[in-house]
N, C-alpha and C. Protein backbone atom coordinates (compact mmCIF):
# COMPACT_ATOMS: atom_id res chain seq x y z
N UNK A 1 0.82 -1.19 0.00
CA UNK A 1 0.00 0.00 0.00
C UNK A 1 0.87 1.26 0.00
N UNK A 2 1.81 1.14 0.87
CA UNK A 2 3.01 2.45 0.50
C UNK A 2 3.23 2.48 -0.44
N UNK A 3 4.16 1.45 -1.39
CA UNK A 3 4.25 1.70 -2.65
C UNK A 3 2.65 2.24 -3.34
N UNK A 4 2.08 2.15 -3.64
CA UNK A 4 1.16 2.40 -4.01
C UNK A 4 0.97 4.11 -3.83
N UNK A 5 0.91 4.51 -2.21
CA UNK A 5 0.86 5.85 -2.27
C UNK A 5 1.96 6.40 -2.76
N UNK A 6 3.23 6.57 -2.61
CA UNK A 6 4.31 6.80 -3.29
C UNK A 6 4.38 7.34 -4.59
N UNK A 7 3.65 6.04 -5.52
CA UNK A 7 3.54 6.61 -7.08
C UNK A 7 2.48 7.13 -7.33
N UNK A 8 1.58 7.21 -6.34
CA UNK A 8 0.04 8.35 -6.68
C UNK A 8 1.15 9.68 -6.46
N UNK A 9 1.72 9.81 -5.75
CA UNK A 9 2.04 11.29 -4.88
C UNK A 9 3.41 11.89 -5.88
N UNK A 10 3.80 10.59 -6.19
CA UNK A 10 5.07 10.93 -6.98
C UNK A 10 4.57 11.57 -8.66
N UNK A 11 3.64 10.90 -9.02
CA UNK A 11 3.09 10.88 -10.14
C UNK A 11 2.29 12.85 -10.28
N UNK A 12 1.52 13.04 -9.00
CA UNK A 12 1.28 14.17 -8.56
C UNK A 12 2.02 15.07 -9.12
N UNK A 13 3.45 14.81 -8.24
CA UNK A 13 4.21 16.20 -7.57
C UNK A 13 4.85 16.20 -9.23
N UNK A 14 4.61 15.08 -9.88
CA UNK A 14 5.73 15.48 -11.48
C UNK A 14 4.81 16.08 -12.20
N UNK A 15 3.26 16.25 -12.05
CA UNK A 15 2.19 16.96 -12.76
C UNK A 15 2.54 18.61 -12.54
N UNK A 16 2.37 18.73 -11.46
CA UNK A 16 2.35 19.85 -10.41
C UNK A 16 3.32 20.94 -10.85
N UNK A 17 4.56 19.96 -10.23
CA UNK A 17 5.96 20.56 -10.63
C UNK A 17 6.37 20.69 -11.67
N UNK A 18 6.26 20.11 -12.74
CA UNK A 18 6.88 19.99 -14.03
C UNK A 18 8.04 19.75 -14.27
N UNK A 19 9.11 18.78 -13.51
CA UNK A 19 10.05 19.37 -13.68
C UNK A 19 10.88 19.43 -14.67
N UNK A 20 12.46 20.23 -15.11
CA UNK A 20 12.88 20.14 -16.07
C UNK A 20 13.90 19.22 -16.42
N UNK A 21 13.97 18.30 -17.40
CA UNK A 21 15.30 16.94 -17.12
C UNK A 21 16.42 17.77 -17.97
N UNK A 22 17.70 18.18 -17.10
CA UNK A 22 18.77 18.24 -17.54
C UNK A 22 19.18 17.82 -18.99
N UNK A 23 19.51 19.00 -19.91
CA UNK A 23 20.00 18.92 -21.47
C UNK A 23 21.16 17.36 -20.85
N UNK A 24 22.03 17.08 -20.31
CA UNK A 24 22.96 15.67 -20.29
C UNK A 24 22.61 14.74 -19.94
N UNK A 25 21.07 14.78 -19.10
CA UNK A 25 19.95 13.47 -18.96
C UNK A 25 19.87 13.43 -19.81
N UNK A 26 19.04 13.82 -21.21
CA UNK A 26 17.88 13.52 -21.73
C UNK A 26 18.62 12.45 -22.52
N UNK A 27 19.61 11.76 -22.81
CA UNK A 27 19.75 10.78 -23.76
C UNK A 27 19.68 9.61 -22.70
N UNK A 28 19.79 9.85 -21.47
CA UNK A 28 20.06 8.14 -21.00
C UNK A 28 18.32 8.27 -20.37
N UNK A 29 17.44 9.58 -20.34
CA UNK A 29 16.19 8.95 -18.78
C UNK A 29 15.31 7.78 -20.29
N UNK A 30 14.93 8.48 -21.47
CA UNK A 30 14.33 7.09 -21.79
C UNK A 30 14.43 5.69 -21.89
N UNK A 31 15.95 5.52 -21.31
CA UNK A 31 16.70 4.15 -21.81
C UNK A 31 16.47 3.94 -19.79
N UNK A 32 16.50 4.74 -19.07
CA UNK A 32 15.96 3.95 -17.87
C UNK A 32 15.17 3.95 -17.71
N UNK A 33 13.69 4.88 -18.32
CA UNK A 33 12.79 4.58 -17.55
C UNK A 33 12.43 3.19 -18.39
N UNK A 34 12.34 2.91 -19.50
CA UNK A 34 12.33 1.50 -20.33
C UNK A 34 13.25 0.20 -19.62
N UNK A 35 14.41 0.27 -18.90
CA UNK A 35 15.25 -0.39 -17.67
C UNK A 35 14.14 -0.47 -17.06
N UNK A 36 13.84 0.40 -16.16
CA UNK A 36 13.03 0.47 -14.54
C UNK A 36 11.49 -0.32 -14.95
N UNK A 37 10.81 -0.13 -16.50
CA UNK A 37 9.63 -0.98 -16.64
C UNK A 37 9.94 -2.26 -16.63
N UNK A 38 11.05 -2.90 -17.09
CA UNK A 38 11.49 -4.02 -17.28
C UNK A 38 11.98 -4.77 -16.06
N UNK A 39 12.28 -4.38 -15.20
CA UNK A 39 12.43 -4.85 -13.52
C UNK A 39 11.08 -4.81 -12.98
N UNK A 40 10.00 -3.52 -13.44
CA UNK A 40 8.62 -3.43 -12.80
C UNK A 40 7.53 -4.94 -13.34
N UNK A 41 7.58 -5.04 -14.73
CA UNK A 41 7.57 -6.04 -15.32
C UNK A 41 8.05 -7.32 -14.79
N UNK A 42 8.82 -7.37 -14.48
CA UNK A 42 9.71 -9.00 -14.06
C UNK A 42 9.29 -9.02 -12.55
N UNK A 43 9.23 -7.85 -11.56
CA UNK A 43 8.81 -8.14 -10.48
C UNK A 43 7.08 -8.47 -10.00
N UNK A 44 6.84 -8.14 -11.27
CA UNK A 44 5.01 -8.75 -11.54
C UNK A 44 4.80 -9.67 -11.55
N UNK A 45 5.56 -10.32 -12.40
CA UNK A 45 5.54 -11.40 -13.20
C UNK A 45 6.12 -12.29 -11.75
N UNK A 46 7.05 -12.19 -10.87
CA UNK A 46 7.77 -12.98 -9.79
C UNK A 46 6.69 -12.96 -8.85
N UNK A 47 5.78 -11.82 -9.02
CA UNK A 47 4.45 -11.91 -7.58
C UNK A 47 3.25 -12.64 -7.91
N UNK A 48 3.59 -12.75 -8.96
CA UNK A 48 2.32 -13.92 -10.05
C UNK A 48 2.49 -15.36 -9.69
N UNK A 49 4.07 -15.51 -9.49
CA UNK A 49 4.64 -17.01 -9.29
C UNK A 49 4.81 -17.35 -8.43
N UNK A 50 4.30 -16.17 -6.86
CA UNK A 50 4.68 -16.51 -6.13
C UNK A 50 6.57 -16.32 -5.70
N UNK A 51 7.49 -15.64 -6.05
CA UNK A 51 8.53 -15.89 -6.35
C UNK A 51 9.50 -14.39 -5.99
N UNK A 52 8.30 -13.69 -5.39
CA UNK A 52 8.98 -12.40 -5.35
C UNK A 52 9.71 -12.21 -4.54
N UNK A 53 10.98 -11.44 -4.47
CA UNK A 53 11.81 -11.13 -3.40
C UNK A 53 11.83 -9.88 -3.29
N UNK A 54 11.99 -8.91 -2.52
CA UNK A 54 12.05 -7.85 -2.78
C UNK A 54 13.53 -7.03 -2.61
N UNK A 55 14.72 -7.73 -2.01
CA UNK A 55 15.88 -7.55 -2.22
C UNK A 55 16.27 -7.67 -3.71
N UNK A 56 15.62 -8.88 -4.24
CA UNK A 56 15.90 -9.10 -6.00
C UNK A 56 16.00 -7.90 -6.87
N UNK A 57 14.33 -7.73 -6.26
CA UNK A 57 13.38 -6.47 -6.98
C UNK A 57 14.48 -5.25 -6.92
N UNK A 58 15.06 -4.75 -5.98
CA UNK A 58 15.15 -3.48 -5.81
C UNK A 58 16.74 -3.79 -6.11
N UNK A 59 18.15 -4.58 -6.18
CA UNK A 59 18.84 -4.70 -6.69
C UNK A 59 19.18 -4.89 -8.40
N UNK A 60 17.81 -5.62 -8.75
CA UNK A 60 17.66 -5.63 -10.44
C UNK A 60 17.03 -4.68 -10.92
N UNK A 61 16.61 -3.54 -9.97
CA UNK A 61 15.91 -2.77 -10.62
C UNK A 61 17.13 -1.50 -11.25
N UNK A 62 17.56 -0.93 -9.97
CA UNK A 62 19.24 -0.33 -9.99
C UNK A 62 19.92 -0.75 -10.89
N UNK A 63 20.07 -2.37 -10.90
CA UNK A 63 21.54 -2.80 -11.67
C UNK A 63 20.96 -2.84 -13.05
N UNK A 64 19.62 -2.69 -13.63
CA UNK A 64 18.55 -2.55 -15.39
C UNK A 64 19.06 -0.99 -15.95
N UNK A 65 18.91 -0.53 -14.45
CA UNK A 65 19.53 1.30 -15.06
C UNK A 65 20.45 1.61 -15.37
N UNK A 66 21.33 1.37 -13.92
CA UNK A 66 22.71 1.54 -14.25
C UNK A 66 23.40 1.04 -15.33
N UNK A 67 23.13 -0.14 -16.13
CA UNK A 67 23.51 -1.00 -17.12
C UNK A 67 23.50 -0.30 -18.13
N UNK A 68 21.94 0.02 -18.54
CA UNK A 68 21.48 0.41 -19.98
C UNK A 68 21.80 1.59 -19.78
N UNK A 69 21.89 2.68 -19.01
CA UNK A 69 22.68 4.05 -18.81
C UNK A 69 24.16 3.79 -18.99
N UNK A 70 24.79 3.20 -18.90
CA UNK A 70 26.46 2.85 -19.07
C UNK A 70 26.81 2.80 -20.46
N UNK A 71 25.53 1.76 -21.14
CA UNK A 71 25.84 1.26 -22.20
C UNK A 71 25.43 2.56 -23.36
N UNK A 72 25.04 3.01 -22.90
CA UNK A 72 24.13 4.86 -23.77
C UNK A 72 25.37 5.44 -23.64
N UNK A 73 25.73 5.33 -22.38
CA UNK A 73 27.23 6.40 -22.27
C UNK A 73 28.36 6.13 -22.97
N UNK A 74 28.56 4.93 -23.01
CA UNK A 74 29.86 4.07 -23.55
C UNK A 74 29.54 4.11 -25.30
N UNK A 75 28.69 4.38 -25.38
CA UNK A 75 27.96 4.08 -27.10
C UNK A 75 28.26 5.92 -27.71
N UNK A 76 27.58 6.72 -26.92
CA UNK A 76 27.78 8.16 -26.82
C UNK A 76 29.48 8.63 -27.04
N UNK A 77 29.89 7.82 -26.25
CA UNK A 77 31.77 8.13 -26.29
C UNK A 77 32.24 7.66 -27.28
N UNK A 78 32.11 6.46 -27.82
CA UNK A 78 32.34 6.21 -29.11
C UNK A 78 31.77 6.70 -30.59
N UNK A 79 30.47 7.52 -30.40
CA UNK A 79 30.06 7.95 -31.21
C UNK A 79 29.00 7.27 -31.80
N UNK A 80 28.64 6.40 -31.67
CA UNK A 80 27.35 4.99 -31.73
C UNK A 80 26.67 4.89 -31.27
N UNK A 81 25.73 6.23 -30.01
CA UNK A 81 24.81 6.42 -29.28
C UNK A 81 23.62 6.16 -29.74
N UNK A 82 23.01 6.63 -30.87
CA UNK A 82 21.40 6.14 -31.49
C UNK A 82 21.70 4.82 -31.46
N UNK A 83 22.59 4.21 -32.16
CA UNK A 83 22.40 2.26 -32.49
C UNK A 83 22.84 1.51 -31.07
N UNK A 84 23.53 2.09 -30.45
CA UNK A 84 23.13 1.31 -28.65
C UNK A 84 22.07 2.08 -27.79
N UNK A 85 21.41 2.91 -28.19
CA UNK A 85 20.25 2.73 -27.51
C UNK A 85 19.34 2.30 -28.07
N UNK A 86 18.94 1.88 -29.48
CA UNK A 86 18.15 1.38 -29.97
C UNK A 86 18.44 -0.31 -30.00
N UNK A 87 19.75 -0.59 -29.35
CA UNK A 87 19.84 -1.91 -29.01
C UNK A 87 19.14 -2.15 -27.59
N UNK A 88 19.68 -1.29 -27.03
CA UNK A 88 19.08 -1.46 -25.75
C UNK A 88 17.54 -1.48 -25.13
N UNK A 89 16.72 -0.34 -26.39
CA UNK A 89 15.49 -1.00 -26.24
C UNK A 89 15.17 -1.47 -26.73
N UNK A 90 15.18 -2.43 -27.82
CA UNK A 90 15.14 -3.61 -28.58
C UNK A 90 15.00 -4.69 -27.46
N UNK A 91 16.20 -5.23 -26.94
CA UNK A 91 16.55 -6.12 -25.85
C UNK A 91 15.73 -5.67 -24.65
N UNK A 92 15.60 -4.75 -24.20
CA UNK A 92 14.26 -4.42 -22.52
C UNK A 92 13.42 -5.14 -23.36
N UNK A 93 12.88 -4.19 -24.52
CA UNK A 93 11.38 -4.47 -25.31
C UNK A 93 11.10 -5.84 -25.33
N UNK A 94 12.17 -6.48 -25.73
CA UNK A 94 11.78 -8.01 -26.57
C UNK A 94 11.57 -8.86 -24.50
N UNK A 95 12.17 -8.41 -23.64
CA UNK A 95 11.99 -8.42 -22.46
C UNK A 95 10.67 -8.10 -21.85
N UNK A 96 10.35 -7.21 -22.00
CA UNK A 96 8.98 -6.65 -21.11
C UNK A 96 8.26 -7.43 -22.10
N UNK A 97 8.00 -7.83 -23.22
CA UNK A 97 7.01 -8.73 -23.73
C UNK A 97 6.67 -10.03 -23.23
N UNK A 98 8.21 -10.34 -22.99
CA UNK A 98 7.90 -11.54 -22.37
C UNK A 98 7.51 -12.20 -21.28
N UNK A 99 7.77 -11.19 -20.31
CA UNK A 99 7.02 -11.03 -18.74
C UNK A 99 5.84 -10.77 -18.91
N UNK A 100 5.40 -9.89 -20.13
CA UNK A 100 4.03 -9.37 -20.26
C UNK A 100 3.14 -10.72 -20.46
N UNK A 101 3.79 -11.81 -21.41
CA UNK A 101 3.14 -12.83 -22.00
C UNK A 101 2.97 -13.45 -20.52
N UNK A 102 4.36 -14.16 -19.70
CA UNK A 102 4.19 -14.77 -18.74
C UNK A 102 2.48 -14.15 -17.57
N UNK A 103 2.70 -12.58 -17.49
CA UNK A 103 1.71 -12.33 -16.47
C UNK A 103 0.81 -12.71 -17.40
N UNK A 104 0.13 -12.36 -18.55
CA UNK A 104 -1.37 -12.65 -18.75
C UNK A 104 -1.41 -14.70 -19.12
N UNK A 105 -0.45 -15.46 -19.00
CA UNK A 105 -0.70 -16.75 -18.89
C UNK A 105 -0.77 -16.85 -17.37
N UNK A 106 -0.26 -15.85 -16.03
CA UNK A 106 -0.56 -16.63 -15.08
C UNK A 106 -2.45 -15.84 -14.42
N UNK A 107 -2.45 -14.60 -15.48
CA UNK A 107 -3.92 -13.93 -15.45
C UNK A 107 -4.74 -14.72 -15.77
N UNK A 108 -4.60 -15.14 -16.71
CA UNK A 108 -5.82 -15.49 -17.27
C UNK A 108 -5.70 -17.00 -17.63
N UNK A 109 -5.19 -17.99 -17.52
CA UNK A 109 -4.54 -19.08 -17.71
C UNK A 109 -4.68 -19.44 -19.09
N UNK A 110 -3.92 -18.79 -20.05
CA UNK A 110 -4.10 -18.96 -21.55
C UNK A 110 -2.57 -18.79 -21.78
């Protein structure tokens, strides 16, 4: 239920506030917030199975960001920034589908 209020309030205060994402964010926040669905995703999918941990949760969620933010950066330095982040959401994507498939087979048993 905390979590729950959290992202009502959080969700709020980003209406409210507006805030502005830093010109040297803006190439890595879409590649985490697409990370952070993909841990939100997988930790669904682990409470579906019964299977959830929440040390898991909140270490894979960090280590989805930090990753695919590294790999934006490291791609950026070399000069190959569009084609590693479009790898990178390729790979979440082809990911969150598949958790997606798993939750609606343990939803709906199909």
């Amino acid at each position: 239920m905390i979590a729950i209020i959290g992202l009502a309030l959080g969700i709020v205060l980003g209406l409210v506030l507006q805030p502005d994402v830093p010109v040297w964010m803006q190439p890595y926040l879409p590649i985490a917030v697409v990370a952070a669905l993909d841990s939100l995703a997988g930790g669904l999918r682990a409470a579906l199975q019964a299977a959830f941990d929440s040390h898991i949760f909140i270490t894979s969620f960090l280590f989805n960001v930090l990753i695919a933010s590294c790999i934006v950066f490291l791609g950026d330095q070399l000069g190959v920034g569009a084609q590693l982040s479009t790898a990178v959401v390729v790979v979440l994507g082809i990911r969150i589908f598949s958790n997606a498939a798993a939750i609606r087979r343990s939803l709906f048993r199909s």
